[in-house]
C-alpha atoms as a PDB file:
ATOM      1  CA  UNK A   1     -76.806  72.129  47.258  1.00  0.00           C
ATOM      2  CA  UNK A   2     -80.022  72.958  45.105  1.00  0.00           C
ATOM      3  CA  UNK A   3     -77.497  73.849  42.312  1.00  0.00           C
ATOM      4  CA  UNK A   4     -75.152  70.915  42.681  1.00  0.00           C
ATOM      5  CA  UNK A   5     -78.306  68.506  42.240  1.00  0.00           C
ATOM      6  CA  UNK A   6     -79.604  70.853  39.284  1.00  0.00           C
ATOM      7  CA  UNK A   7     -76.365  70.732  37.253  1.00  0.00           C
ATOM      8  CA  UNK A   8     -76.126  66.978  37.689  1.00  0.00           C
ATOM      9  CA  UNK A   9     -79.816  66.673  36.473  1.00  0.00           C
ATOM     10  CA  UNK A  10     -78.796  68.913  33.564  1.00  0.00           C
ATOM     11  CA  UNK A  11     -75.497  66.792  32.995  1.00  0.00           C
ATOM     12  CA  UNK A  12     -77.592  63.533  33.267  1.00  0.00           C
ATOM     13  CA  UNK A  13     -79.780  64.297  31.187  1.00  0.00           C
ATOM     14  CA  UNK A  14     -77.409  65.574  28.457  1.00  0.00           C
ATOM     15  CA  UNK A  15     -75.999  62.202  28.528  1.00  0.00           C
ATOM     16  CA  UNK A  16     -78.979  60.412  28.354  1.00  0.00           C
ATOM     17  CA  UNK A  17     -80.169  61.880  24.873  1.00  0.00           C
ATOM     18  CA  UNK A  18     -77.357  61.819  23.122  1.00  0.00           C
ATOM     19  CA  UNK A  19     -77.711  60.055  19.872  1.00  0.00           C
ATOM     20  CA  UNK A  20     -76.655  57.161  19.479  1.00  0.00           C
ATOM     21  CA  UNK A  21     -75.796  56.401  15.609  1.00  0.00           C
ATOM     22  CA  UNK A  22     -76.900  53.510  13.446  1.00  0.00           C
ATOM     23  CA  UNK A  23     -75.006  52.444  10.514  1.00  0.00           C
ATOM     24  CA  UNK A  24     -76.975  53.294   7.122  1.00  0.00           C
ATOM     25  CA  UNK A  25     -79.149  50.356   5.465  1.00  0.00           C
ATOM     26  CA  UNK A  26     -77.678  48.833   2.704  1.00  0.00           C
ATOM     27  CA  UNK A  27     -80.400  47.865  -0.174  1.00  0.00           C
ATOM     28  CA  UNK A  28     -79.571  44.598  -1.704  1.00  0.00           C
ATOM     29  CA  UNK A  29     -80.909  44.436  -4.939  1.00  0.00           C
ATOM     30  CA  UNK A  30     -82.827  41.399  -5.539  1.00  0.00           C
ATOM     31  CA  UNK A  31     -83.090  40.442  -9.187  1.00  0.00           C
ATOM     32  CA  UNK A  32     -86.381  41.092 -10.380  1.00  0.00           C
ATOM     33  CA  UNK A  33     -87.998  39.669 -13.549  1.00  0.00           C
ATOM     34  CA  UNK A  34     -87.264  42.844 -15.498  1.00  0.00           C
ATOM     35  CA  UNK A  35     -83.904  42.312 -15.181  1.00  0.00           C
ATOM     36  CA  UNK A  36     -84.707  39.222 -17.502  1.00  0.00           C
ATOM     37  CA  UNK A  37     -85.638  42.190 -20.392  1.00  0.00           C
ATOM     38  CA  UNK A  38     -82.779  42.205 -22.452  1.00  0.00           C
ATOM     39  CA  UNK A  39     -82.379  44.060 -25.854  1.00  0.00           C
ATOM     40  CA  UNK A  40     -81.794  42.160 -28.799  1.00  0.00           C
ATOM     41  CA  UNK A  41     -81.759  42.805 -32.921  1.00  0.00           C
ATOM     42  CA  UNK A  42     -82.009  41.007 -35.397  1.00  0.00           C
ATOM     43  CA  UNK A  43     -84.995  39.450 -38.481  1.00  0.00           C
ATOM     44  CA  UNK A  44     -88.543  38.759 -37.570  1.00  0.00           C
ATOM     45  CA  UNK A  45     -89.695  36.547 -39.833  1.00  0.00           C
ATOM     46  CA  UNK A  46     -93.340  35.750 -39.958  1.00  0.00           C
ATOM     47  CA  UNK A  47     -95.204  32.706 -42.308  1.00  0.00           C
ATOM     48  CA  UNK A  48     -98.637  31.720 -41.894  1.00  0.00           C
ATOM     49  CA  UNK A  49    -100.038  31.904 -37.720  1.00  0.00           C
ATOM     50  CA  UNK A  50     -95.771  31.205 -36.774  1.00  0.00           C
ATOM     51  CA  UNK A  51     -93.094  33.411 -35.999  1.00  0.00           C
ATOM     52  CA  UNK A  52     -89.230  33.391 -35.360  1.00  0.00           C
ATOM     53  CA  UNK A  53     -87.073  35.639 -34.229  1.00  0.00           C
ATOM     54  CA  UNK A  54     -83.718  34.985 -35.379  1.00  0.00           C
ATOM     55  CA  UNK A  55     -80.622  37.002 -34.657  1.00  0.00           C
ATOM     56  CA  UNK A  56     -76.457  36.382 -35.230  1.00  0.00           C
ATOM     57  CA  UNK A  57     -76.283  34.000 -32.908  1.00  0.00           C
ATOM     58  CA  UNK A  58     -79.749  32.945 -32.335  1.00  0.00           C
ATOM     59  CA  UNK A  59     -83.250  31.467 -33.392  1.00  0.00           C
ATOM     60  CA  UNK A  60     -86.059  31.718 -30.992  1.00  0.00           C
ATOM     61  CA  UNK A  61     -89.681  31.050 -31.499  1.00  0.00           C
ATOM     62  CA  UNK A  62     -91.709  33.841 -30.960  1.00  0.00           C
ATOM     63  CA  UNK A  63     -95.068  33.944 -28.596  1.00  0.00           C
ATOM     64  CA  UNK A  64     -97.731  35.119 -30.417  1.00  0.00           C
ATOM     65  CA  UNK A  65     -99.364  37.477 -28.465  1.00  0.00           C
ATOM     66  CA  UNK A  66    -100.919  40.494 -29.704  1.00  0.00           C
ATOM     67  CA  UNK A  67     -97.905  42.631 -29.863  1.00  0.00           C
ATOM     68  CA  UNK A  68     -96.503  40.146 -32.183  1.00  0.00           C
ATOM     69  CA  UNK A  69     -99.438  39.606 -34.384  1.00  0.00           C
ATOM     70  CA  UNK A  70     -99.592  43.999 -34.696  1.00  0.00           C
ATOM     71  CA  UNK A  71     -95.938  43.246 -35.207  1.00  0.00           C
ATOM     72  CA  UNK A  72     -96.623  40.360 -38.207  1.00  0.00           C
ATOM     73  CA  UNK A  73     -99.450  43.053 -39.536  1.00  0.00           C
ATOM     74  CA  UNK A  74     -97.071  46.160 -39.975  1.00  0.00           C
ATOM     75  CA  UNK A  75     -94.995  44.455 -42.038  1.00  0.00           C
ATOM     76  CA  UNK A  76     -97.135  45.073 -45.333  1.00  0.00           C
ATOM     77  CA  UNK A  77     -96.054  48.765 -44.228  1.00  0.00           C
ATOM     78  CA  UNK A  78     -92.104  48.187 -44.937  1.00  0.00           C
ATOM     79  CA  UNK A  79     -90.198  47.689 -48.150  1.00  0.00           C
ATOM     80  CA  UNK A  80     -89.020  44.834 -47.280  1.00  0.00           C
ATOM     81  CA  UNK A  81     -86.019  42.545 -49.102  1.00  0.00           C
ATOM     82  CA  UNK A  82     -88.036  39.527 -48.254  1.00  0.00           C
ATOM     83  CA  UNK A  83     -91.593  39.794 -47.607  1.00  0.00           C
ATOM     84  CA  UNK A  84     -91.921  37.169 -44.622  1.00  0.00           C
ATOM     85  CA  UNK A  85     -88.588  38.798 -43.206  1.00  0.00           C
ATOM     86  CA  UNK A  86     -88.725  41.732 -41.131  1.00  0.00           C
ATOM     87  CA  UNK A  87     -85.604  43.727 -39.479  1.00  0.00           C
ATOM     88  CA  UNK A  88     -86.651  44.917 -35.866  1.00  0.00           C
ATOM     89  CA  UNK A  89     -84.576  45.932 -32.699  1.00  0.00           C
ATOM     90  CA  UNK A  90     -86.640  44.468 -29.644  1.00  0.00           C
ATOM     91  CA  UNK A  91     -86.638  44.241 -26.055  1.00  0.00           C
ATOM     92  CA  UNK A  92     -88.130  40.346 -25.137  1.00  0.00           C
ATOM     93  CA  UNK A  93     -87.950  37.928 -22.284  1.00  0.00           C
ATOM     94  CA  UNK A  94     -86.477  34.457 -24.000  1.00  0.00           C
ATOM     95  CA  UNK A  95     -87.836  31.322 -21.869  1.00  0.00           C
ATOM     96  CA  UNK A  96     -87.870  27.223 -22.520  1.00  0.00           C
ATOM     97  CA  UNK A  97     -90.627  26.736 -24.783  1.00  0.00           C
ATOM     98  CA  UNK A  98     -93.077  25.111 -22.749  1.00  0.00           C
ATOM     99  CA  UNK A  99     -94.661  22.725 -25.554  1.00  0.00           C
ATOM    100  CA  UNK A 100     -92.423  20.315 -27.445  1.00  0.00           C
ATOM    101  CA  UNK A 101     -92.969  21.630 -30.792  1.00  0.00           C
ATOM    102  CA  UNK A 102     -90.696  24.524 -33.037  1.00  0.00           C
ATOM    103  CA  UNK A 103     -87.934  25.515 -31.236  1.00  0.00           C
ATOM    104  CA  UNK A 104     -86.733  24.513 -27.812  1.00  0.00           C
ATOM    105  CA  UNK A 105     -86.823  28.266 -26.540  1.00  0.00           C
ATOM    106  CA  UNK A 106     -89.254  31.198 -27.079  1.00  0.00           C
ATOM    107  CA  UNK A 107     -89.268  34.715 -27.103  1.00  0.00           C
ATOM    108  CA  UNK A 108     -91.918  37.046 -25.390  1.00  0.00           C
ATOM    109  CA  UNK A 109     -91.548  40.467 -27.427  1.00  0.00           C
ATOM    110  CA  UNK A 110     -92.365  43.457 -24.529  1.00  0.00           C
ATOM    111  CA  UNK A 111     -91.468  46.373 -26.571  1.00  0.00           C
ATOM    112  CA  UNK A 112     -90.555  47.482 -29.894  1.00  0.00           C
ATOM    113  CA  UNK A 113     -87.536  49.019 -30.005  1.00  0.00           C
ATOM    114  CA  UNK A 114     -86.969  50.443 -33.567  1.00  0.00           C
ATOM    115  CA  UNK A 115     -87.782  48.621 -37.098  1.00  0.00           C
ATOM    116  CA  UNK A 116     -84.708  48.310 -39.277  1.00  0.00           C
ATOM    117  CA  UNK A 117     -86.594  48.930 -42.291  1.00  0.00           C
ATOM    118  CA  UNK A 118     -87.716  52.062 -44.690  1.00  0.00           C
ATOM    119  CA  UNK A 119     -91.191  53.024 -44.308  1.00  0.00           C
ATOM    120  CA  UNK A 120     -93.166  52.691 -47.753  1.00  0.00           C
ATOM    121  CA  UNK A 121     -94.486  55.653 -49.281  1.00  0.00           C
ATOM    122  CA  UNK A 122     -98.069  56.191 -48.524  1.00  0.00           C
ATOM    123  CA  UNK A 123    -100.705  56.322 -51.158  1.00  0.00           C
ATOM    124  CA  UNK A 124    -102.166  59.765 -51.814  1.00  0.00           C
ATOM    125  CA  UNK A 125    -105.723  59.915 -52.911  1.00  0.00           C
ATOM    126  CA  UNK A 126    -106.739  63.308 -55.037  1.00  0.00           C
ATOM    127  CA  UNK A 127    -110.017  64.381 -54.569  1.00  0.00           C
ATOM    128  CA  UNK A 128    -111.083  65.560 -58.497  1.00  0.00           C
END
């Protein structure tokens, strides 16, 4: 009888701890504000404390933050067709310009991509 009782305990309990399966967890990717980065080439083109950013098939003004005022300063650095007019590959996050003046959308610049122009030679001093 003792061993009747222990092998339904044992059977029992066999049953009572098997695993029960859950389906996986699907991730639903929420757009995120990177996914507002996009990649984009074409001329910056800088005159006086202004900037545009102007592409194929667009013109957007560009914030002037301080990667965009380095970018307005490394331009004396480039031979450049144009001197105002700058060829750059950029990543940027293009929003409704918030003030009513320029253009009616602007361009943050978040990273540098690659500048579409040749370097100029650098001046070499000689020591006499």
């Amino acid at each position: 009888m003792k061993r009747i009782f222990f092998i339904l305990a044992l059977a029992l309990a066999f049953v009572a701890c098997e695993e029960t399966r859950e389906k996986p967890v699907e991730l639903v990717k929420q757009p995120t504000e990177a996914d507002s980065i996009k990649s984009y080439q074409g001329n910056y083109i800088a005159v006086g404390e202004e900037a545009v950013f102007k592409g194929n098939q667009f013109v957007y003004q560009v914030k002037m933050d301080s990667l965009a005022k380095q970018l307005k300063r490394s331009m004396e650095n480039y031979k450049l067709d144009n001197e105002y007019t700058l060829p750059i590959s950029i990543k940027g996050k293009v929003t409704d310009n918030p003030s009513n003046t320029g253009f009616s959308e602007i361009i943050e610049i978040k990273e540098v991509l690659d500048v579409l122009a040749k370097k100029r030679p650098e001046n070499i001093e000689t020591k006499n």
